[in-house]
N, C-alpha and C. Protein backbone atom coordinates (compact mmCIF):
# COMPACT_ATOMS: atom_id res chain seq x y z
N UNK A 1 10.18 -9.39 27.67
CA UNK A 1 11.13 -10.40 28.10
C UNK A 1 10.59 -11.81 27.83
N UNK A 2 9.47 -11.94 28.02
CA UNK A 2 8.72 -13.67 28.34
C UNK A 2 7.53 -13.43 27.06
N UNK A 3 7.44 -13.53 26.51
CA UNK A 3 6.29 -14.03 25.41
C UNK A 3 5.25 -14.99 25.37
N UNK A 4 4.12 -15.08 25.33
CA UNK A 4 3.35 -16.04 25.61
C UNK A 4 2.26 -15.76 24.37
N UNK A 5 2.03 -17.06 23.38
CA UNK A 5 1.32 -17.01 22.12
C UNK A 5 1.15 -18.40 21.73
N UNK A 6 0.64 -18.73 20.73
CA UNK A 6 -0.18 -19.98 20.31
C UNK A 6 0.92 -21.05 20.19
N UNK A 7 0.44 -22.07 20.30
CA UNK A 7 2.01 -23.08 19.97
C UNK A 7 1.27 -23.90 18.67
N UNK A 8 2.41 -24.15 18.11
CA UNK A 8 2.37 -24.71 16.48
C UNK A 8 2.31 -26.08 16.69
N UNK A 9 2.17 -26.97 15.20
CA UNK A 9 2.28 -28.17 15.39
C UNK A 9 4.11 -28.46 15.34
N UNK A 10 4.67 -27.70 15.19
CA UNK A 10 6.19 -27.59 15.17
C UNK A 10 6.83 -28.05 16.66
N UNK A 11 6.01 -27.55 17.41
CA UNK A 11 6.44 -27.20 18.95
C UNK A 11 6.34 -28.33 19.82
N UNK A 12 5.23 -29.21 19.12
CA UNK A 12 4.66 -30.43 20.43
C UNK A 12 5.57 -31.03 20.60
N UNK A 13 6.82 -31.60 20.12
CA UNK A 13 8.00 -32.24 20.64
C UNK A 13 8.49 -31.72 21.84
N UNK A 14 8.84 -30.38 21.85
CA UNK A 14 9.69 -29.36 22.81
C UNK A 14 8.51 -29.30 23.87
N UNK A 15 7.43 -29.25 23.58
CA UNK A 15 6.78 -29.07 24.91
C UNK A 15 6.29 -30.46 24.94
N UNK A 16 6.04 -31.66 24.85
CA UNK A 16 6.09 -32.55 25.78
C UNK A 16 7.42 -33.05 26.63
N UNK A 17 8.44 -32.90 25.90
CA UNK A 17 9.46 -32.83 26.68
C UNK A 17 9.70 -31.64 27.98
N UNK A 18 9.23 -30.64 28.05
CA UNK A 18 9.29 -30.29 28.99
C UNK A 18 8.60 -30.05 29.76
N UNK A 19 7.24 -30.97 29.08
CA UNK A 19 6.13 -31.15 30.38
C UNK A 19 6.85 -32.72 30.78
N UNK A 20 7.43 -33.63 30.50
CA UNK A 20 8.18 -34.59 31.39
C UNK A 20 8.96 -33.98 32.44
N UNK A 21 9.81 -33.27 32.27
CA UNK A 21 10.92 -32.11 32.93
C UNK A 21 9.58 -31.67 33.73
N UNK A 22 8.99 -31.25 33.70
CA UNK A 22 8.51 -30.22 34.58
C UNK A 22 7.44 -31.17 35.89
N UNK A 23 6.62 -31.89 35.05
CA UNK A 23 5.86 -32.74 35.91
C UNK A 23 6.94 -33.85 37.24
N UNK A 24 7.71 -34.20 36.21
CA UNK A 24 9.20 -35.13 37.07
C UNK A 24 8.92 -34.48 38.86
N UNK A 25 9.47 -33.23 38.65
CA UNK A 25 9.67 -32.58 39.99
C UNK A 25 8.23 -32.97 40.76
N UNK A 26 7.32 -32.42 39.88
CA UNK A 26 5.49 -32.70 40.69
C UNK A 26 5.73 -34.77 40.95
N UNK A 27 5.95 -34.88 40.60
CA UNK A 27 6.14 -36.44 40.99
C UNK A 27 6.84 -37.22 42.05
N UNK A 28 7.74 -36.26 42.02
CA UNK A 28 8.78 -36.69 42.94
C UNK A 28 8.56 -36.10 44.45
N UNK A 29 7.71 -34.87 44.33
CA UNK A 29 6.82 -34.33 45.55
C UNK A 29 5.72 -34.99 46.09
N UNK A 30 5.53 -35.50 45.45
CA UNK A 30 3.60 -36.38 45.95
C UNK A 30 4.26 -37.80 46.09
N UNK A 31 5.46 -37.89 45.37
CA UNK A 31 5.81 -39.72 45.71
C UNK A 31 5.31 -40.92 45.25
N UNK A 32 4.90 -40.37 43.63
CA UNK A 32 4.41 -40.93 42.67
C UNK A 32 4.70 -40.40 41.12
N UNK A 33 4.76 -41.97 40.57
CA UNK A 33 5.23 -41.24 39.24
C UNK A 33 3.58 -41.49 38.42
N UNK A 34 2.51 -42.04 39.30
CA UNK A 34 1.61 -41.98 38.59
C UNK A 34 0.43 -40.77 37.59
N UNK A 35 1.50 -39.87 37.07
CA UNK A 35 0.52 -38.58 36.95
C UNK A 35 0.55 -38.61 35.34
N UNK A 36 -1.03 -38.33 35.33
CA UNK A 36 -1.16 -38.81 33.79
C UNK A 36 -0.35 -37.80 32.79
N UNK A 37 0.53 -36.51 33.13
CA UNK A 37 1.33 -35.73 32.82
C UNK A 37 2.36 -36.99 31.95
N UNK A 38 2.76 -37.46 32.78
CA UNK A 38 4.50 -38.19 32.71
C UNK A 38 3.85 -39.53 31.28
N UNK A 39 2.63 -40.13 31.32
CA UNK A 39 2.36 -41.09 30.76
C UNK A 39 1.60 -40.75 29.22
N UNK A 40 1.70 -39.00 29.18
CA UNK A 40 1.37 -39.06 27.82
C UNK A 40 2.02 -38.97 26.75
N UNK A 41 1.73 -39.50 25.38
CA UNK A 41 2.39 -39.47 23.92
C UNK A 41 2.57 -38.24 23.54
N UNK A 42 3.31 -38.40 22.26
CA UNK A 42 3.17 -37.27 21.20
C UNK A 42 2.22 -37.86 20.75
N UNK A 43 1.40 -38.70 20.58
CA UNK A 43 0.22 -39.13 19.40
C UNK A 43 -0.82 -38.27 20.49
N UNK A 44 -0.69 -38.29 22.18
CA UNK A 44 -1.86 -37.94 22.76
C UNK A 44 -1.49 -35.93 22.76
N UNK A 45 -0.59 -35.45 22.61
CA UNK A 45 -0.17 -33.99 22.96
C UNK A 45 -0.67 -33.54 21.04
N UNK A 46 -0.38 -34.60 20.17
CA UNK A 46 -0.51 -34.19 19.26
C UNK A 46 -2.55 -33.94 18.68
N UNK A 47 -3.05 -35.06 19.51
CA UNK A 47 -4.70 -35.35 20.18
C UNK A 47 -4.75 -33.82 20.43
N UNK A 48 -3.98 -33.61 21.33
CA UNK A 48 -4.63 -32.04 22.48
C UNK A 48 -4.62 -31.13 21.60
N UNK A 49 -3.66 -31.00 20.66
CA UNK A 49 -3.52 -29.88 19.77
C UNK A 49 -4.61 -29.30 19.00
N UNK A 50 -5.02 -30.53 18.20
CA UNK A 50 -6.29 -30.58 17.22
C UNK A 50 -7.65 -30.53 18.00
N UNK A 51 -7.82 -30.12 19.40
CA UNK A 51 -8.82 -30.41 20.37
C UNK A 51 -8.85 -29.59 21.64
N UNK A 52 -8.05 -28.70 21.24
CA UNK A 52 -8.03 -27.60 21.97
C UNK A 52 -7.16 -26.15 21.64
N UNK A 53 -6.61 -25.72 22.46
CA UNK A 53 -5.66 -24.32 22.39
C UNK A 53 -4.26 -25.03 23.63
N UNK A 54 -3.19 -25.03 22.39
CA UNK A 54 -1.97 -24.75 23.69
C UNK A 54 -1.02 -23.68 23.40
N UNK A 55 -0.82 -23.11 24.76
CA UNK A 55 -0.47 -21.86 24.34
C UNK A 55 1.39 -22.03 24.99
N UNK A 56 1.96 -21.39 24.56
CA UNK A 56 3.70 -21.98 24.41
C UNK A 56 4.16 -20.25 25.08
N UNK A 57 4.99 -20.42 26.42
CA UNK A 57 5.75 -19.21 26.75
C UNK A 57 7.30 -19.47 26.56
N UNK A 58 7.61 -18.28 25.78
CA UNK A 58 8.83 -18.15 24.99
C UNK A 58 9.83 -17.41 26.24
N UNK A 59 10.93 -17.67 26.06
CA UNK A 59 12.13 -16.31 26.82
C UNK A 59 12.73 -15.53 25.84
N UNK A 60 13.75 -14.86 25.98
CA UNK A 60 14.10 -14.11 25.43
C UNK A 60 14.94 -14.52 24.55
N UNK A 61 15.61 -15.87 24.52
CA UNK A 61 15.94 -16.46 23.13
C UNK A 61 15.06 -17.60 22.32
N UNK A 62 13.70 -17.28 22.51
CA UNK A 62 12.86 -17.98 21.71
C UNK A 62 12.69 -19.76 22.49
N UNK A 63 13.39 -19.80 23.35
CA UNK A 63 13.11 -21.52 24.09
C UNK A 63 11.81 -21.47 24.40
N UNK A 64 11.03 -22.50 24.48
CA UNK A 64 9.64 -22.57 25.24
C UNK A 64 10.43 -23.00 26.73
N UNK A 65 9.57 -22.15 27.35
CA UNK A 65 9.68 -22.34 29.02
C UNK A 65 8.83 -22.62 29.84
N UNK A 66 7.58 -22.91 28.94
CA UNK A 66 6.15 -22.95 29.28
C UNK A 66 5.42 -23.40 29.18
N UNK A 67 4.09 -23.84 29.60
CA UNK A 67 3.22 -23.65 28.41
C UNK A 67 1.71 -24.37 29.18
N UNK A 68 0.95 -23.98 28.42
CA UNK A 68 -0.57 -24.23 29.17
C UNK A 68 -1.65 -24.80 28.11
N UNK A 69 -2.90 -25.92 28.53
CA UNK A 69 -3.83 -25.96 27.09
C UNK A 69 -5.13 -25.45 27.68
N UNK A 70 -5.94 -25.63 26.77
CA UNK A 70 -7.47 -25.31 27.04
C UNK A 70 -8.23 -26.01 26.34
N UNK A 71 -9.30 -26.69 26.72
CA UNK A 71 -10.02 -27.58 25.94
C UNK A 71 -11.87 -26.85 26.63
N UNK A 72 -12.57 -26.88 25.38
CA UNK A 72 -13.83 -26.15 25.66
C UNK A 72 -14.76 -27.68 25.67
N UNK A 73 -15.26 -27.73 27.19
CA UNK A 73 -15.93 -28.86 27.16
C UNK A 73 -17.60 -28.68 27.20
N UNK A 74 -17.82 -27.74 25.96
CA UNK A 74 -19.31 -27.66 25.84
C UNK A 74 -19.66 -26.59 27.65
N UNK A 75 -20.03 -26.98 28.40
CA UNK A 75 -20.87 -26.43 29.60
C UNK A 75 -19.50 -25.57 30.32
N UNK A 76 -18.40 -25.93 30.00
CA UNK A 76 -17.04 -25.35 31.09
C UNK A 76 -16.25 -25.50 29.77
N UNK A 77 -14.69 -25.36 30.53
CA UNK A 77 -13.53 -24.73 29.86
C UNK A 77 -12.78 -25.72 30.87
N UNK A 78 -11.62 -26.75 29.91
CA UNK A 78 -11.15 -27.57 31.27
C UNK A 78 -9.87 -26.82 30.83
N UNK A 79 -8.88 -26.20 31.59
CA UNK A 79 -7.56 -25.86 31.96
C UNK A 79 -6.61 -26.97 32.42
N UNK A 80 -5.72 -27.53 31.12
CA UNK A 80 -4.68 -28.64 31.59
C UNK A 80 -3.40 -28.13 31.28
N UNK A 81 -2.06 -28.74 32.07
CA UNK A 81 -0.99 -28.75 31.74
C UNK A 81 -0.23 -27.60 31.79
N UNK A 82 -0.61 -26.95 32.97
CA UNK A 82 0.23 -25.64 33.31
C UNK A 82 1.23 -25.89 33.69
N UNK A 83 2.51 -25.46 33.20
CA UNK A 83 4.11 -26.02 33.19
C UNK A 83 5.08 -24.78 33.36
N UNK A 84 6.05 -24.89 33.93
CA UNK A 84 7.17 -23.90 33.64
C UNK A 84 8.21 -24.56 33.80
N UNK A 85 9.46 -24.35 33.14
CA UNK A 85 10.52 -24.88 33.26
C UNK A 85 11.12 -24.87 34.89
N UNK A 86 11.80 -26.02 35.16
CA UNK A 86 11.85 -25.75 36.83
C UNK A 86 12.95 -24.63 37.04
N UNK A 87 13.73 -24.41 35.81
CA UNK A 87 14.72 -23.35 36.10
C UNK A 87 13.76 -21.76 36.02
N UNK A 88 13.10 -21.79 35.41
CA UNK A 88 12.07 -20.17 35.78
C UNK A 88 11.00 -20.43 36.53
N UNK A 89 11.12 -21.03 37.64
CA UNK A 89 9.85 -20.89 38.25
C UNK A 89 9.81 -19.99 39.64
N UNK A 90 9.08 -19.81 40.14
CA UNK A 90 8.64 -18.77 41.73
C UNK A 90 9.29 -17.42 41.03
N UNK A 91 8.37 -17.35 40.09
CA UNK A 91 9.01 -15.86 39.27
C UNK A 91 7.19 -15.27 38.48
N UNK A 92 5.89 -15.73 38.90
CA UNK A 92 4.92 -15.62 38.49
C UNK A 92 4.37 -16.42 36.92
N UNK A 93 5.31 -17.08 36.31
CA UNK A 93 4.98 -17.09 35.28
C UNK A 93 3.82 -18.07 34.97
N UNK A 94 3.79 -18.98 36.03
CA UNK A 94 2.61 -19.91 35.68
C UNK A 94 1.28 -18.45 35.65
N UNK A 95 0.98 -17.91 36.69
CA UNK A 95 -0.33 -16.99 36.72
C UNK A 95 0.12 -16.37 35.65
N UNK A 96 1.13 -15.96 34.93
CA UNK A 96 0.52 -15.08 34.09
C UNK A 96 0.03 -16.12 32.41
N UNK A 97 0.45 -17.29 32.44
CA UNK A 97 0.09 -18.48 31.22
C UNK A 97 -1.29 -18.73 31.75
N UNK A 98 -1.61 -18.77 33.02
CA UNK A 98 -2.82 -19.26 33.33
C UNK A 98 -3.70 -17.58 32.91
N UNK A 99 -3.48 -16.68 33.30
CA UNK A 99 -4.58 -15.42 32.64
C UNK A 99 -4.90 -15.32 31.05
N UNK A 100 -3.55 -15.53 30.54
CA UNK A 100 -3.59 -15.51 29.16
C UNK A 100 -4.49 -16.63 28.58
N UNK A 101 -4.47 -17.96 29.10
CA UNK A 101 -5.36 -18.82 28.41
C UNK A 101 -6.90 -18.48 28.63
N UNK A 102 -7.04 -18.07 30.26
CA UNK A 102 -8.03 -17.58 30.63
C UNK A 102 -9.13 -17.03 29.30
N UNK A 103 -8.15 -15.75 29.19
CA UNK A 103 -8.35 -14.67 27.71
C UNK A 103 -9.52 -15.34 26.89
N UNK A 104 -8.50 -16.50 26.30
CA UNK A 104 -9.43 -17.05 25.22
C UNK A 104 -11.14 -17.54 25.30
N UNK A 105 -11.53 -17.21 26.52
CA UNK A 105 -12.69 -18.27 27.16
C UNK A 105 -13.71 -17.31 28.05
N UNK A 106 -13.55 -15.64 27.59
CA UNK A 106 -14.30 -14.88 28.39
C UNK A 106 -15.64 -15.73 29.30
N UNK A 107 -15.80 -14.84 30.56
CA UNK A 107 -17.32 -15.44 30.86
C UNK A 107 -17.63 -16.77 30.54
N UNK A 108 -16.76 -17.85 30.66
CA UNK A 108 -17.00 -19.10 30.50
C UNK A 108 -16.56 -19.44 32.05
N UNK A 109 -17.20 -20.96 32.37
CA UNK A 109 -16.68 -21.49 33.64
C UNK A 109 -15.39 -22.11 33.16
N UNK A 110 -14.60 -22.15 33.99
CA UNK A 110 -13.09 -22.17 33.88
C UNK A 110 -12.99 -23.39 35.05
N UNK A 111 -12.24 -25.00 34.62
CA UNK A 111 -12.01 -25.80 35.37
C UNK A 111 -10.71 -26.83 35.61
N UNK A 112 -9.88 -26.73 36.78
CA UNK A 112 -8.74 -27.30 36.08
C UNK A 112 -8.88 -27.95 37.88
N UNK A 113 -7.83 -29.22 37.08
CA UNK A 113 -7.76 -30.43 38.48
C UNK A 113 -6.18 -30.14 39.25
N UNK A 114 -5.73 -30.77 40.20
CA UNK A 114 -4.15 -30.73 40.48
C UNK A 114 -4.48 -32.05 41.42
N UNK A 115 -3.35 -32.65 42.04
CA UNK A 115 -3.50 -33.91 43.36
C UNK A 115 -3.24 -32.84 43.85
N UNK A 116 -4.49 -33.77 45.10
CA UNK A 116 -3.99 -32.93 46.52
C UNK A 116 -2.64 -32.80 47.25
N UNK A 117 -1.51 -33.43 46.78
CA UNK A 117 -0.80 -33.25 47.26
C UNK A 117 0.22 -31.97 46.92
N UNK A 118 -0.29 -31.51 45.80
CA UNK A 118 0.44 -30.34 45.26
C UNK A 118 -0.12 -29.09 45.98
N UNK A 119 0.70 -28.81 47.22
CA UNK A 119 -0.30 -27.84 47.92
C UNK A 119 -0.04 -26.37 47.11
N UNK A 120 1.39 -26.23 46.91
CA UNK A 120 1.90 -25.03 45.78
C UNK A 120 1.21 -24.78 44.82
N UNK A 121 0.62 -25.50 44.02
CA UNK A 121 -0.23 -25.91 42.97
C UNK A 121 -1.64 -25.15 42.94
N UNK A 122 -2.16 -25.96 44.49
CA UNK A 122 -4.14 -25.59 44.70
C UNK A 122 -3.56 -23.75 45.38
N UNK A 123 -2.17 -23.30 46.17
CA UNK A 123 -2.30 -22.43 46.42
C UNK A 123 -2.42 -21.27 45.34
N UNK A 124 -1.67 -21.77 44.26
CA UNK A 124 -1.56 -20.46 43.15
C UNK A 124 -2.75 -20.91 42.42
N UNK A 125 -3.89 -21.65 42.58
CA UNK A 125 -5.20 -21.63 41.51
C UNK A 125 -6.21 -20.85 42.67
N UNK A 126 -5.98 -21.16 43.96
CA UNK A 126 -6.67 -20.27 44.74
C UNK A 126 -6.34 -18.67 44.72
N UNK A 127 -4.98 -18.44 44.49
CA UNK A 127 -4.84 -16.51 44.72
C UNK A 127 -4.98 -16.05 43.35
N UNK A 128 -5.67 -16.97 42.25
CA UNK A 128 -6.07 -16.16 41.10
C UNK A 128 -7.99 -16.58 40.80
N UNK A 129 -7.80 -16.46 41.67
CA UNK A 129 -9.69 -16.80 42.31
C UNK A 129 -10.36 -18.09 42.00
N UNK A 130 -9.79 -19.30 41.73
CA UNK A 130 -10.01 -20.77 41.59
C UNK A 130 -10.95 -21.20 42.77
N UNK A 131 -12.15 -21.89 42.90
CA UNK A 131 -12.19 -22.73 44.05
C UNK A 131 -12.72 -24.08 43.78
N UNK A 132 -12.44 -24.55 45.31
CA UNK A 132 -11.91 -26.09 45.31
C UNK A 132 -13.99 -26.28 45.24
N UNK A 133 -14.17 -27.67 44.19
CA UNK A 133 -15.34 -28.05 44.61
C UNK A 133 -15.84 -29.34 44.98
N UNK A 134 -14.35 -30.29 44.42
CA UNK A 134 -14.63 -31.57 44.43
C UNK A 134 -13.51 -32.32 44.89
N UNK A 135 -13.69 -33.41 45.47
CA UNK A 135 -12.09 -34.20 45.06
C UNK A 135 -12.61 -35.38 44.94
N UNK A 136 -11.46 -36.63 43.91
CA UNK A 136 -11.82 -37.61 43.23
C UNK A 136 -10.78 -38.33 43.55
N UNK A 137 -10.78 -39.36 43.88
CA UNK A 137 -9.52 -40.34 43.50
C UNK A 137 -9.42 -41.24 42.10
N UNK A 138 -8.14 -41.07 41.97
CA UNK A 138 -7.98 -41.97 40.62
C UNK A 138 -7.59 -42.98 40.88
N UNK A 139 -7.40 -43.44 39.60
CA UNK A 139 -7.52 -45.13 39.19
C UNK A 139 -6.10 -45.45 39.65
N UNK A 140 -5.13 -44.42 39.84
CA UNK A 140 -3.66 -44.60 40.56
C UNK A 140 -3.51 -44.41 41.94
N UNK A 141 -4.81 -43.95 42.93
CA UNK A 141 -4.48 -44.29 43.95
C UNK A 141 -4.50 -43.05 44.16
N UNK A 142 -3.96 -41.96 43.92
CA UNK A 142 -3.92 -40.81 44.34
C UNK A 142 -5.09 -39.80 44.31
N UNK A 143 -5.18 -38.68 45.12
CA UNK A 143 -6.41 -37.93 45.13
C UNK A 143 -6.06 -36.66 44.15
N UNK A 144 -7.56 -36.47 43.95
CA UNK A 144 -7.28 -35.35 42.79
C UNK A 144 -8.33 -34.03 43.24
N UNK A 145 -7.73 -32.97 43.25
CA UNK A 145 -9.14 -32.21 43.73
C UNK A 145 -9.08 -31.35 42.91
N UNK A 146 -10.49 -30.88 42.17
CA UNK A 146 -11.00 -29.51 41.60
C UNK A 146 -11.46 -28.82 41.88
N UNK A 147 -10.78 -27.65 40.88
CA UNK A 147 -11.11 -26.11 41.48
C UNK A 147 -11.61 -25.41 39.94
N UNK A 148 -12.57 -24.60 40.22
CA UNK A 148 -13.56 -23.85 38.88
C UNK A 148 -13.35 -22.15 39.73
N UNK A 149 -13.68 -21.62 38.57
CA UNK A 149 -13.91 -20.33 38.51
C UNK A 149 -14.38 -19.74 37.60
């Protein structure tokens, strides 16, 4: 039904657009539009491409509905930009984009950030064995906390 596989340089249009769409909602929950989600380019998604793995979840008529990156930072594995369309979501699909990227990075430390205010967020990085080790505030005011595994 749901497909999940490499995304092309074809694709980065469709999925930054629906990482705007998707982050929007995360924005509008924490009560800030400051999330570096909403403020990036195609010159910077097109950056991520050549500098990491993004991986694109398909439906059953080929739309991206998804999608997750991975960037190998030498000592860890940073996990950014886990997305689902807000129309398929509370249906598992983020955990299963987040295992699949996992995949690529056996036995590596695995590290991805969320604001604290996304409690939905730190809950589904915690029930796929994430933990919290740090929190940071950014340069926007808002707190950011990380979780490794």
């Amino acid at each position: 039904m749901y497909r999940i596989i490499n995304a092309e340089e074809k694709d980065l249009s469709e999925i930054l657009e629906l990482q705007y769409l998707s982050f929007k909602s995360e924005a509008e929950m924490i009560g800030s539009c400051e999330i570096p989600a909403l403020k990036q380019t195609y010159e910077g998604i097109a950056e991520d491409f050549h500098n990491g793995v993004i991986l694109k979840m398909l439906n059953e008529k080929d739309a991206v509905i998804g999608s997750v990156r991975a960037f190998d930072m030498g000592d860890y594995v940073e996990i950014a930009r886990l997305m689902v369309h807000p129309a398929y979501r509370r249906k598992g699909l983020a955990t299963l984009m987040l295992k699949e990227i996992e995949k690529h990075y056996p036995g590596r430390r695995l590290e991805l950030y969320t604001c604290t205010r996304s409690l939905c967020n730190i809950a589904l990085y915690e029930s796929v064995g994430y933990k919290k080790y740090k929190t940071v505030c950014g340069d926007s005011g808002l707190e950011f906390v990380y979780l490794e595994k």
